[in-house]
Protein backbone atom coordinates (compact mmCIF):
# COMPACT_ATOMS: atom_id res chain seq x y z
CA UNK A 1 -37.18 -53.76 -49.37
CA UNK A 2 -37.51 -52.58 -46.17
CA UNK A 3 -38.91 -48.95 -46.09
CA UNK A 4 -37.21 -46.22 -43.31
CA UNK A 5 -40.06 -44.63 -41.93
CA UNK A 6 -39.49 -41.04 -41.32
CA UNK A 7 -39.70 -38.62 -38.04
CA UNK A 8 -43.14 -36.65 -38.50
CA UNK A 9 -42.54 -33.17 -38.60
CA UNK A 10 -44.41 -32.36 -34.85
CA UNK A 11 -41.53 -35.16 -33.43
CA UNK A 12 -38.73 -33.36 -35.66
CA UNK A 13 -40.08 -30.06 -34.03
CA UNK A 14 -39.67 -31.71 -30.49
CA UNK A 15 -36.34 -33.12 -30.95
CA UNK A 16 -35.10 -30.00 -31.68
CA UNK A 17 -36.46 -28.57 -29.20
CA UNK A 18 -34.93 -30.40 -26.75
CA UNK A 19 -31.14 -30.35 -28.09
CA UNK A 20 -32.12 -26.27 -27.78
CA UNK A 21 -32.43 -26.39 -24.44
CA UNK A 22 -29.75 -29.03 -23.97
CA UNK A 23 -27.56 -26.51 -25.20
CA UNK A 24 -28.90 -22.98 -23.67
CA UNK A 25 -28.34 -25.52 -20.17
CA UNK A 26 -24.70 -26.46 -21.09
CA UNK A 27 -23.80 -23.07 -21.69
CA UNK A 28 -25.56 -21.54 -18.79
CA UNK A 29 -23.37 -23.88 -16.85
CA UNK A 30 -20.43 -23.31 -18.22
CA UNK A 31 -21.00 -19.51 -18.20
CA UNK A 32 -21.64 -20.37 -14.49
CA UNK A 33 -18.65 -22.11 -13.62
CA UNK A 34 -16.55 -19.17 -15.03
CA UNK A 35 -18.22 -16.88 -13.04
CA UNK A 36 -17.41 -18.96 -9.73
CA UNK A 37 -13.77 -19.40 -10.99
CA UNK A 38 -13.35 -15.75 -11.52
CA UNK A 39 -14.96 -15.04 -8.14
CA UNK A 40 -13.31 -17.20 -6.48
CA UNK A 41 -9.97 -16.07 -7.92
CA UNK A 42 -10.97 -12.39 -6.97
CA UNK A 43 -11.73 -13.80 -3.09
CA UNK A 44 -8.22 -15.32 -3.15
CA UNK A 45 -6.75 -11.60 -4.76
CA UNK A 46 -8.81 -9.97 -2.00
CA UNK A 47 -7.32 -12.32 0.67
CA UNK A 48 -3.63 -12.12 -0.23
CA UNK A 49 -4.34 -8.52 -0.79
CA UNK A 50 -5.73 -7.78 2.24
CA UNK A 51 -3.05 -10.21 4.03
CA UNK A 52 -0.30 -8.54 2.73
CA UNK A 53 -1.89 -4.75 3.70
CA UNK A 54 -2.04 -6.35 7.48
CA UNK A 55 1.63 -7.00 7.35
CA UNK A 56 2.93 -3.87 6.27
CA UNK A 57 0.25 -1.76 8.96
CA UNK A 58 2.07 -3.98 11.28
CA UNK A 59 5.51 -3.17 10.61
CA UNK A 60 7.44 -0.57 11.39
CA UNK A 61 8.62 1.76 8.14
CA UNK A 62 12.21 1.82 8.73
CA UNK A 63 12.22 -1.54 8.84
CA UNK A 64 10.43 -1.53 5.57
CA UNK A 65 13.23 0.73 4.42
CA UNK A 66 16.26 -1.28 5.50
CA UNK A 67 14.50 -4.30 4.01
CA UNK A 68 13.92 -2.89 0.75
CA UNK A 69 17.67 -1.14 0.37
CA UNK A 70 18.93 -4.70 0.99
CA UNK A 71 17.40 -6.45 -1.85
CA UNK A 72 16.97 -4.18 -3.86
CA UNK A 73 20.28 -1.45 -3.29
CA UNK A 74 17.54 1.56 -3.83
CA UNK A 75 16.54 3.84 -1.27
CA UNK A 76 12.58 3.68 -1.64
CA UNK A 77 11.76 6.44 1.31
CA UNK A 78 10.35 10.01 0.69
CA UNK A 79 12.26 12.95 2.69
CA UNK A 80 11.95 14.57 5.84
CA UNK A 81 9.98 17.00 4.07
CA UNK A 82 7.26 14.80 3.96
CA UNK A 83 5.33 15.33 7.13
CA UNK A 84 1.79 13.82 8.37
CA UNK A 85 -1.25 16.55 8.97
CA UNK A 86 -1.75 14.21 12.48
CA UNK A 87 0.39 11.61 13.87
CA UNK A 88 -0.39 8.58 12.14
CA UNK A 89 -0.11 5.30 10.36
CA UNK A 90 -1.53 3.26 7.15
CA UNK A 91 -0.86 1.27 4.48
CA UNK A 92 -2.22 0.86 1.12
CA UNK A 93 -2.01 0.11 -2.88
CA UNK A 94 -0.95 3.65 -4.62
CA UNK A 95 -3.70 5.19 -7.00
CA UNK A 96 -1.67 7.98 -8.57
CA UNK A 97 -2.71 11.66 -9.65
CA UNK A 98 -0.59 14.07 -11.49
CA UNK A 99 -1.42 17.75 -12.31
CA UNK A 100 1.18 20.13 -14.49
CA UNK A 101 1.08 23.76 -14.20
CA UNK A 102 -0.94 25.73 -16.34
CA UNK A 103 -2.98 29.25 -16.58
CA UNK A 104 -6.27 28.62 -17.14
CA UNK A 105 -9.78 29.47 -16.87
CA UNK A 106 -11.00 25.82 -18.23
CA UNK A 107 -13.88 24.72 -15.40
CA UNK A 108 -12.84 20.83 -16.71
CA UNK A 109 -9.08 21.05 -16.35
CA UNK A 110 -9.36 19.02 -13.47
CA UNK A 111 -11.80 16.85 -13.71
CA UNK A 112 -9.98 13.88 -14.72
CA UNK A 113 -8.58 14.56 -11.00
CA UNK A 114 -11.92 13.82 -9.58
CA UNK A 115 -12.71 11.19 -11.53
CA UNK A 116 -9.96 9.25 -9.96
CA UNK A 117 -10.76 10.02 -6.05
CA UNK A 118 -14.80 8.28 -7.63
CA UNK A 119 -13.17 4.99 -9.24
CA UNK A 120 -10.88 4.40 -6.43
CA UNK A 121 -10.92 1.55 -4.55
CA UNK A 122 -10.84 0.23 -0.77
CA UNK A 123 -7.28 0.43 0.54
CA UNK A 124 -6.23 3.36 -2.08
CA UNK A 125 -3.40 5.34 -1.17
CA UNK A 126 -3.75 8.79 -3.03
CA UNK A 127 -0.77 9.77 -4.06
CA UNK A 128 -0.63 13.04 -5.74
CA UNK A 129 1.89 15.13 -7.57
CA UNK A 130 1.39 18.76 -7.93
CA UNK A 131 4.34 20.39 -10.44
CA UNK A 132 6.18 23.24 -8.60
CA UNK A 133 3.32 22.79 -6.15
CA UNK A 134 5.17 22.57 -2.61
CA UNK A 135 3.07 25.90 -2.07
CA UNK A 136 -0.34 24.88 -3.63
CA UNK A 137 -2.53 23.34 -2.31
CA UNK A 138 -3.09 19.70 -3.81
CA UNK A 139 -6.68 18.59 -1.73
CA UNK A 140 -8.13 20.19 0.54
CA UNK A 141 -11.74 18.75 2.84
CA UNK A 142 -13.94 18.48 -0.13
CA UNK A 143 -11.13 15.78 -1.58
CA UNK A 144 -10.64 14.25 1.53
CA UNK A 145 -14.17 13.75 2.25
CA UNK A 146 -14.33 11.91 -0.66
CA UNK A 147 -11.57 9.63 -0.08
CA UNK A 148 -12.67 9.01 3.46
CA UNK A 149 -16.07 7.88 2.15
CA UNK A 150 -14.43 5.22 -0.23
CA UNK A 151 -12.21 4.08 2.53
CA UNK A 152 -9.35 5.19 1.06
CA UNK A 153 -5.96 4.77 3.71
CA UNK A 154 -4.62 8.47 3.25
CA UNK A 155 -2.69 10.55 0.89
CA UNK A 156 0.40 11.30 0.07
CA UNK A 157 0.96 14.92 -1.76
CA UNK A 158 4.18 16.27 -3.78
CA UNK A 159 2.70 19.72 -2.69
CA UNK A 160 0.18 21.11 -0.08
CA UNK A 161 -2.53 20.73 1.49
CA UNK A 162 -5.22 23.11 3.16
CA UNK A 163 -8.75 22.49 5.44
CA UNK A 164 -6.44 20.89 7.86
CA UNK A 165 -8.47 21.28 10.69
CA UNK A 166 -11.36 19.63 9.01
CA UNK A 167 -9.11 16.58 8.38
CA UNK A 168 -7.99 16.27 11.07
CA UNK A 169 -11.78 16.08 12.61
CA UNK A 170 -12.45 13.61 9.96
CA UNK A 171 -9.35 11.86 10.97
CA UNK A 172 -8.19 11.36 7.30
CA UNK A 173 -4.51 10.85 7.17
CA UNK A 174 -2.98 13.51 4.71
CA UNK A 175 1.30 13.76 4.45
CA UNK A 176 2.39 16.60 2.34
CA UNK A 177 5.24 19.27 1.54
CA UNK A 178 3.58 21.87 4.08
CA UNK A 179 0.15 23.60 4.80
CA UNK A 180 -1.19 26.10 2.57
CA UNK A 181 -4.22 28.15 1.60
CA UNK A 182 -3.67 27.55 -2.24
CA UNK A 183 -6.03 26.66 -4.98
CA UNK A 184 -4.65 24.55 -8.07
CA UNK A 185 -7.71 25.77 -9.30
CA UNK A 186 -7.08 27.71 -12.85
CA UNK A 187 -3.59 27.49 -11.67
CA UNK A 188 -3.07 23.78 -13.06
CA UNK A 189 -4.44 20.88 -15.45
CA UNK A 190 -4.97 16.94 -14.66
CA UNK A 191 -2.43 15.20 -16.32
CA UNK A 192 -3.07 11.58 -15.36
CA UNK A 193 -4.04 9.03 -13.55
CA UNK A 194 -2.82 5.60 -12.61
CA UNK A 195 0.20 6.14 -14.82
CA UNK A 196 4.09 6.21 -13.28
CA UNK A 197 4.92 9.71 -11.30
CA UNK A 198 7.83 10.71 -9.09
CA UNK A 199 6.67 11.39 -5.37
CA UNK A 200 9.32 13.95 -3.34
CA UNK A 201 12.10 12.05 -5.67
CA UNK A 202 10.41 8.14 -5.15
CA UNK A 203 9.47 6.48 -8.19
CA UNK A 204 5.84 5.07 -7.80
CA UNK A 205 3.35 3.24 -9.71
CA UNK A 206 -0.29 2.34 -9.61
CA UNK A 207 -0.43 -0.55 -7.33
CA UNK A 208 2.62 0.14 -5.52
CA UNK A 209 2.04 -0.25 -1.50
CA UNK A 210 2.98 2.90 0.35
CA UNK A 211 2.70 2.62 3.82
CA UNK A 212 3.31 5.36 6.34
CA UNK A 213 4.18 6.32 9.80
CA UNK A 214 5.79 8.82 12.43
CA UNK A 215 9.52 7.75 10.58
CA UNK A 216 8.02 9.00 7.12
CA UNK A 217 6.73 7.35 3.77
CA UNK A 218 8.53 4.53 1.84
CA UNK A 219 7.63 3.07 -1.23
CA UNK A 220 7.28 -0.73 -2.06
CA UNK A 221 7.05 -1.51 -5.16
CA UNK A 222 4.55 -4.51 -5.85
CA UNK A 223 6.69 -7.12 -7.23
CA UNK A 224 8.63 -7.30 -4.21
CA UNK A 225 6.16 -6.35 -1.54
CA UNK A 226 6.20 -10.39 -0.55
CA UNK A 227 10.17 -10.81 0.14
CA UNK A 228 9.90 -6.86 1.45
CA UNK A 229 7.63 -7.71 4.15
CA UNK A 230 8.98 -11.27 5.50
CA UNK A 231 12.59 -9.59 5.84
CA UNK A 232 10.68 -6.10 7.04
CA UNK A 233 9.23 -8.65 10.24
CA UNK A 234 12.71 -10.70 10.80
CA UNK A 235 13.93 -6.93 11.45
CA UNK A 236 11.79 -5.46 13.63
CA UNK A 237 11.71 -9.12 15.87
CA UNK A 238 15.20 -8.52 16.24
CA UNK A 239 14.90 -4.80 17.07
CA UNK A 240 12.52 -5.25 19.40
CA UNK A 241 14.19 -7.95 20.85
CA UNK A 242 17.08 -6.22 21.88
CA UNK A 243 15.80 -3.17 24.10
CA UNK A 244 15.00 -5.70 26.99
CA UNK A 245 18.88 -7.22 25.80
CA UNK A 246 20.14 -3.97 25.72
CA UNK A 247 19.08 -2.59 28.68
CA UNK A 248 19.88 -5.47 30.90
CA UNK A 249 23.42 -5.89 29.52
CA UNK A 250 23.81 -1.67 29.01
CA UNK A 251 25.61 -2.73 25.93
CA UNK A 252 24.97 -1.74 22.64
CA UNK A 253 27.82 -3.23 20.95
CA UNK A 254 26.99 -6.85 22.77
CA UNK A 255 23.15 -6.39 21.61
CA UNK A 256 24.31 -5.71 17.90
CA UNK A 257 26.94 -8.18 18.24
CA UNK A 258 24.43 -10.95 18.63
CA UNK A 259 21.32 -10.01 16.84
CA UNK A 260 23.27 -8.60 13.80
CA UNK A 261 21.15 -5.24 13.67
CA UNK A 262 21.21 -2.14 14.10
């Protein structure tokens, strides 16, 4: 008979040892290579992101407009009520804020509203809406301060705004419904953030791109923002084209005629 000697216990005690840290080693590395894949697929986010922003800084609004009413049949721009603190122009993802009307004397009503200006990210677009609130003030400096300090683009406000001159020496872009002195303090409560509102009649979302200039604000809704902005640059090359054309020939009707824009 041939007798099986067996593994002392010290080697036993070694061997598993070893598969231990075999296995804290493989799992380190796979923990690791998720971590790179998930960075890396943030960098690429980040890129396009960032990418697409360029394009639509770059581009004039009413072509943004004209491209969007094309594919899509809906009329995406805010009114002429909608007016910029400073001449100006940005572009950026939408981080919504809505506050409804209510008495009160509760010193958290609006803190939720706060709370989104201190999560928001790079590139954020604050797009407030104020209920009945074309003569409150929505922000003010203090807000604006803020936003500037996260890099925000600008703001957008279904209502007023007030501390105008300090904006504008902060060069913060602000568009709103007028200028006021208002408070929504005690006046009004937060009543959301990042959730779907309804800007000066424009449906937007969180994550929307807004982008702004001297024509007004449009909308883009996210989905489409790729197909938006390719047909948003074929019209403004052919725009621009045609001043020199149009000036040369002091024809309109030829310019159109050829370009197919107007």
């Amino acid at each position: 008979m041939v007798r099986i000697s067996q593994p002392s216990r010290g080697r036993r005690a070694y061997v598993a040892t070893i598969v231990s840290v075999l296995s804290v080693l493989v799992v380190s590395v796979m923990m690791s290579e998720r971590t790179l894949d998930a960075e890396q697929g943030s960098t690429v986010q980040d890129s396009t992101d960032g990418s697409l922003l360029d394009g639509f800084r770059h581009v004039e609004v009413a072509s943004v407009s004209d491209a969007l009413e094309q594919l899509s049949g809906k009329k995406m721009y805010m009114s002429h009520r909608m007016r910029p603190i400073f001449p100006t122009r940005f572009a950026g993802f939408a981080l919504t804020v809505s506050l409804k009307k209510e008495q009160n004397h509760d010193p958290d009503a609006l803190n939720g509203m706060l709370a989104a200006i201190d999560h928001g990210n790079r590139d954020s677009v604050y797009v407030m809406v104020v209920e009945d609130g074309i003569d409150i003030a929505g922000m003010g400096g203090l807000m604006g301060t803020a936003m500037s300090s996260r890099n925000f683009s600008g703001a957008i406000i279904d209502g007023g705004v007030r501390d105008v001159s300090y904006l504008q020496k902060i060069g913060f872009p602000v568009y709103a419904l007028g200028i006021v002195p208002s408070t929504s303090v005690t006046h009004y409560r937060f009543a959301g953030a990042n959730i779907p509102v309804v800007c000066d009649g424009v449906p937007v979302s969180a994550g929307d791109i807004v982008a702004a200039d001297a024509d007004g604000v449009v909308v883009v809704p996210r989905a489409v923002a790729p197909q938006v902005l390719q047909l948003a640059k074929e019209m403004d090359f052919k725009e621009h084209s045609m001043y020199a054309y149009i000036e040369k020939l002091k024809s309109i009707e030829e310019a159109v005629a050829k370009f197919g824009r107007l």
